[in-house]
C-alpha atoms as a PDB file:
ATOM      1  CA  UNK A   1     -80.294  21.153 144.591  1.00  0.00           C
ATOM      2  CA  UNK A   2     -81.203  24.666 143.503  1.00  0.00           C
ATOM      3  CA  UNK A   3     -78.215  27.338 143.983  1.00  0.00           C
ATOM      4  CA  UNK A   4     -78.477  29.821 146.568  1.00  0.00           C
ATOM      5  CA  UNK A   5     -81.548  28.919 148.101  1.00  0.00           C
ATOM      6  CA  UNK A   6     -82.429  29.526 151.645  1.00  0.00           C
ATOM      7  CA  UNK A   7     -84.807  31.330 153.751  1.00  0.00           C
ATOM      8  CA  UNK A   8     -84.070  35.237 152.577  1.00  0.00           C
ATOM      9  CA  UNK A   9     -86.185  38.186 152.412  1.00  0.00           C
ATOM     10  CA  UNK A  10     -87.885  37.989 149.011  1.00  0.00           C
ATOM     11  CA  UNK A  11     -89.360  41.551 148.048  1.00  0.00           C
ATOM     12  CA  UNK A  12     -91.091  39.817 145.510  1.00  0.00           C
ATOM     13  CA  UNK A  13     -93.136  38.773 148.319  1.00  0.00           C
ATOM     14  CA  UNK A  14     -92.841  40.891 150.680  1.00  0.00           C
ATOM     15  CA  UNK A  15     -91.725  37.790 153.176  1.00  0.00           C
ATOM     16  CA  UNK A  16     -89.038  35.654 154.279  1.00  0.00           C
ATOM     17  CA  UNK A  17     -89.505  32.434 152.718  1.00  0.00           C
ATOM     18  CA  UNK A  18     -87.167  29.965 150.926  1.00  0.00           C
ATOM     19  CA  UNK A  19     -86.227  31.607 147.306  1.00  0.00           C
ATOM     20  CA  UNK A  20     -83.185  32.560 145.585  1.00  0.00           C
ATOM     21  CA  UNK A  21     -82.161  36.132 145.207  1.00  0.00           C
ATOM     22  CA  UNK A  22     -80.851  38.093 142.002  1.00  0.00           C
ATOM     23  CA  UNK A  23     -79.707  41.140 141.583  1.00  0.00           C
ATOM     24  CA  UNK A  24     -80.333  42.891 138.322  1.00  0.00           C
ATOM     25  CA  UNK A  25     -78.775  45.675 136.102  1.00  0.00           C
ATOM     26  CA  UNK A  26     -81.186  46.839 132.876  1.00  0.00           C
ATOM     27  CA  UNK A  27     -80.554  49.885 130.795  1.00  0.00           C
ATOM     28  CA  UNK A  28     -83.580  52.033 129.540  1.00  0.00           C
ATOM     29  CA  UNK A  29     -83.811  54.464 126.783  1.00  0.00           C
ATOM     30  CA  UNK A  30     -87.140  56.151 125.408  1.00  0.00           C
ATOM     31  CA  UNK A  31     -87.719  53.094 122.625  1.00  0.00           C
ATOM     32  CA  UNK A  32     -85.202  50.655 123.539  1.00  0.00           C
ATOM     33  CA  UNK A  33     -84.210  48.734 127.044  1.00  0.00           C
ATOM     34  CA  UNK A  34     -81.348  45.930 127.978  1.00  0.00           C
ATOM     35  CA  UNK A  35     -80.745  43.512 130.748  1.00  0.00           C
ATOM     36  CA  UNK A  36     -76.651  44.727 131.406  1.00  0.00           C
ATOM     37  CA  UNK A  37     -76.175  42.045 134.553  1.00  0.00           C
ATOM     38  CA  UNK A  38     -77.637  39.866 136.573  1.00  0.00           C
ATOM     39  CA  UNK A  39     -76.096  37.962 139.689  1.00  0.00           C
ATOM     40  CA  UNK A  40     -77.636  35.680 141.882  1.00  0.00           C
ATOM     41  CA  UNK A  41     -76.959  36.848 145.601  1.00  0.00           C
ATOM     42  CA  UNK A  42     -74.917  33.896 147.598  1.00  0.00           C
ATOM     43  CA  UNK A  43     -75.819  33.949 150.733  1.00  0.00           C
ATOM     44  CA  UNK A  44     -73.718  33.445 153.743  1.00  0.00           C
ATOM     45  CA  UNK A  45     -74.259  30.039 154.884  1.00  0.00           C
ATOM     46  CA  UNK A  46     -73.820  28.916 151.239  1.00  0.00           C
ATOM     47  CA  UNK A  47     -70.845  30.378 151.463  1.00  0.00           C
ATOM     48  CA  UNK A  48     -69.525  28.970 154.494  1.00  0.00           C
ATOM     49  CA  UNK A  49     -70.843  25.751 153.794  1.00  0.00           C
ATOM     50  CA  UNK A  50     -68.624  23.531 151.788  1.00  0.00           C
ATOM     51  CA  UNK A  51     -71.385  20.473 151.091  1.00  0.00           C
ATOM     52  CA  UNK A  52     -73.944  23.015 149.914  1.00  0.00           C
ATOM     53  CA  UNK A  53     -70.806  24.457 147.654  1.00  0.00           C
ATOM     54  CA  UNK A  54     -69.938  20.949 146.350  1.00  0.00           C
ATOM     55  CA  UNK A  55     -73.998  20.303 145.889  1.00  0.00           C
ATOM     56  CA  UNK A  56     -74.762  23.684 143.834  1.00  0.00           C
ATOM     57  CA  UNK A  57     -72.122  23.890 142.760  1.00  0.00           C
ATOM     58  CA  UNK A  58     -70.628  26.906 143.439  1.00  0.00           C
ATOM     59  CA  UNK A  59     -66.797  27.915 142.845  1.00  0.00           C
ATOM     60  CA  UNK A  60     -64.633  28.604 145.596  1.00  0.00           C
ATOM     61  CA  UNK A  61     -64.370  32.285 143.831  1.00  0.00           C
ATOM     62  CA  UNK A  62     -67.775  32.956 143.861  1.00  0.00           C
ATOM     63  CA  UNK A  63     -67.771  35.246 147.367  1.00  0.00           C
ATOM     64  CA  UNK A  64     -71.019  35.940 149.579  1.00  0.00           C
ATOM     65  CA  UNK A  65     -71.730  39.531 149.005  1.00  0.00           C
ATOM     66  CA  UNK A  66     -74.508  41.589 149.857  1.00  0.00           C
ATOM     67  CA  UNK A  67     -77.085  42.805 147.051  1.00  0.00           C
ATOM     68  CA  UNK A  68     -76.191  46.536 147.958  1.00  0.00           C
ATOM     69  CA  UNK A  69     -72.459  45.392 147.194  1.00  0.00           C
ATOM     70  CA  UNK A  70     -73.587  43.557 144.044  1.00  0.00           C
ATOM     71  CA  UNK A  71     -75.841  47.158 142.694  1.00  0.00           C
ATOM     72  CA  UNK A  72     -72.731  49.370 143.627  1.00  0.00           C
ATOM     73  CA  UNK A  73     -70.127  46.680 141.704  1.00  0.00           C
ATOM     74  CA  UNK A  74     -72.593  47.224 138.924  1.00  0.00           C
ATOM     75  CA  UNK A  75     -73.047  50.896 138.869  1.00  0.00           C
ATOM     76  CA  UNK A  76     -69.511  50.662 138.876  1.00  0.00           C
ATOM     77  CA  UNK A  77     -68.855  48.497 136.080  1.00  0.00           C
ATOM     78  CA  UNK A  78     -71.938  50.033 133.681  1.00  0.00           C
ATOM     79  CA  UNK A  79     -72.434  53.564 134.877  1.00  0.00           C
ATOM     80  CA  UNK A  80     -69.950  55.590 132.493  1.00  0.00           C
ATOM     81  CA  UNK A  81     -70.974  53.319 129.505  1.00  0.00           C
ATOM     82  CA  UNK A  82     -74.736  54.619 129.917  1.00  0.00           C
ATOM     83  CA  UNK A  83     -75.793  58.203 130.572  1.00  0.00           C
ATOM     84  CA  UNK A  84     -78.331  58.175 132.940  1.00  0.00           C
ATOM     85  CA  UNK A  85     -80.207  60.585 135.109  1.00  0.00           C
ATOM     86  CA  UNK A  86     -81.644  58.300 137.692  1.00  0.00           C
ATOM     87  CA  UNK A  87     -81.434  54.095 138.981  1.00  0.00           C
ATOM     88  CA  UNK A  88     -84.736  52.805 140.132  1.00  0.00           C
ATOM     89  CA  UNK A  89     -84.311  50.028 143.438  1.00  0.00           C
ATOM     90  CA  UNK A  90     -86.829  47.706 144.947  1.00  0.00           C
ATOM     91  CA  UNK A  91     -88.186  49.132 148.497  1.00  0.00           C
ATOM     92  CA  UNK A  92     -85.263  47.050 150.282  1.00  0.00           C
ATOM     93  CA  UNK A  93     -82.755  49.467 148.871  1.00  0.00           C
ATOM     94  CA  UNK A  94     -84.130  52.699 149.724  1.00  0.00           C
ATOM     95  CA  UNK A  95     -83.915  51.539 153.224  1.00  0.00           C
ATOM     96  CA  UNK A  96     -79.936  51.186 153.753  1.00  0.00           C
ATOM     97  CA  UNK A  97     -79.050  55.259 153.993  1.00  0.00           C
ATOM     98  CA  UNK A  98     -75.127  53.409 153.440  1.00  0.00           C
ATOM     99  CA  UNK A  99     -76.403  52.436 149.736  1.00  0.00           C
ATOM    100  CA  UNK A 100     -77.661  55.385 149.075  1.00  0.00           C
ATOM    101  CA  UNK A 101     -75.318  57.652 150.087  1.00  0.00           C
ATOM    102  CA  UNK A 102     -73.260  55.549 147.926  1.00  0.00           C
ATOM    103  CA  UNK A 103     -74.969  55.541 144.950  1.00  0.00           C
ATOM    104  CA  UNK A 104     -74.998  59.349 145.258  1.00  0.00           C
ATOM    105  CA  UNK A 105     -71.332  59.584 145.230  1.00  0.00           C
ATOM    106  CA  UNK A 106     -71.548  57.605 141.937  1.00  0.00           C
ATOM    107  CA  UNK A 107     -73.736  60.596 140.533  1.00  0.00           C
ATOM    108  CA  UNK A 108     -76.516  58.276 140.587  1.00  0.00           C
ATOM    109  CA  UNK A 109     -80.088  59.689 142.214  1.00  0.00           C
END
């Protein structure tokens, strides 16, 4: 069984289809770039769901969160260890004014 899939809005598509969802931190200078994090989004009925759990498998710690919760965790974690003047999203994040309220609190445009 493939983790964390179930029918989710992909924005790779542009649909809701069956596909698993990640959530990705890079880092990008003028002549250099890095991938910082990446977490694949558990959804909630994963979550809830002990026998899709046990046939992932997925650790009891592992927590459904959303992926605005996952970018913020990240900002959090990364942000002072890399300058930066800006953090590009995917259209799905510019449309929770929550997230980016938040990010602006971070410093983060």
């Amino acid at each position: 069984m493939s983790v964390r899939v179930t029918r989710q809005w992909g924005s790779h598509r542009g649909t809701v289809d069956h596909c698993q969802v990640g959530v990705f931190m890079g880092y990008v200078l003028h002549h250099d770039h890095a991938l910082l994090d990446v977490r694949l989004a558990l959804p909630r009925d994963w979550a809830r769901e002990a026998h899709r759990r046990a046939a992932g498998p997925v650790p009891l710690a592992v927590q459904s969160h959303t992926r605005y919760a996952q970018g913020l965790e990240m900002l959090d974690t990364w942000g002072e260890q890399g300058p930066h003047g800006w953090v590009p999203g995917d259209d799905e994040g510019g449309r929770r004014t929550r997230f980016r309220h938040a990010w602006r609190e971070r410093g983060a445009r």
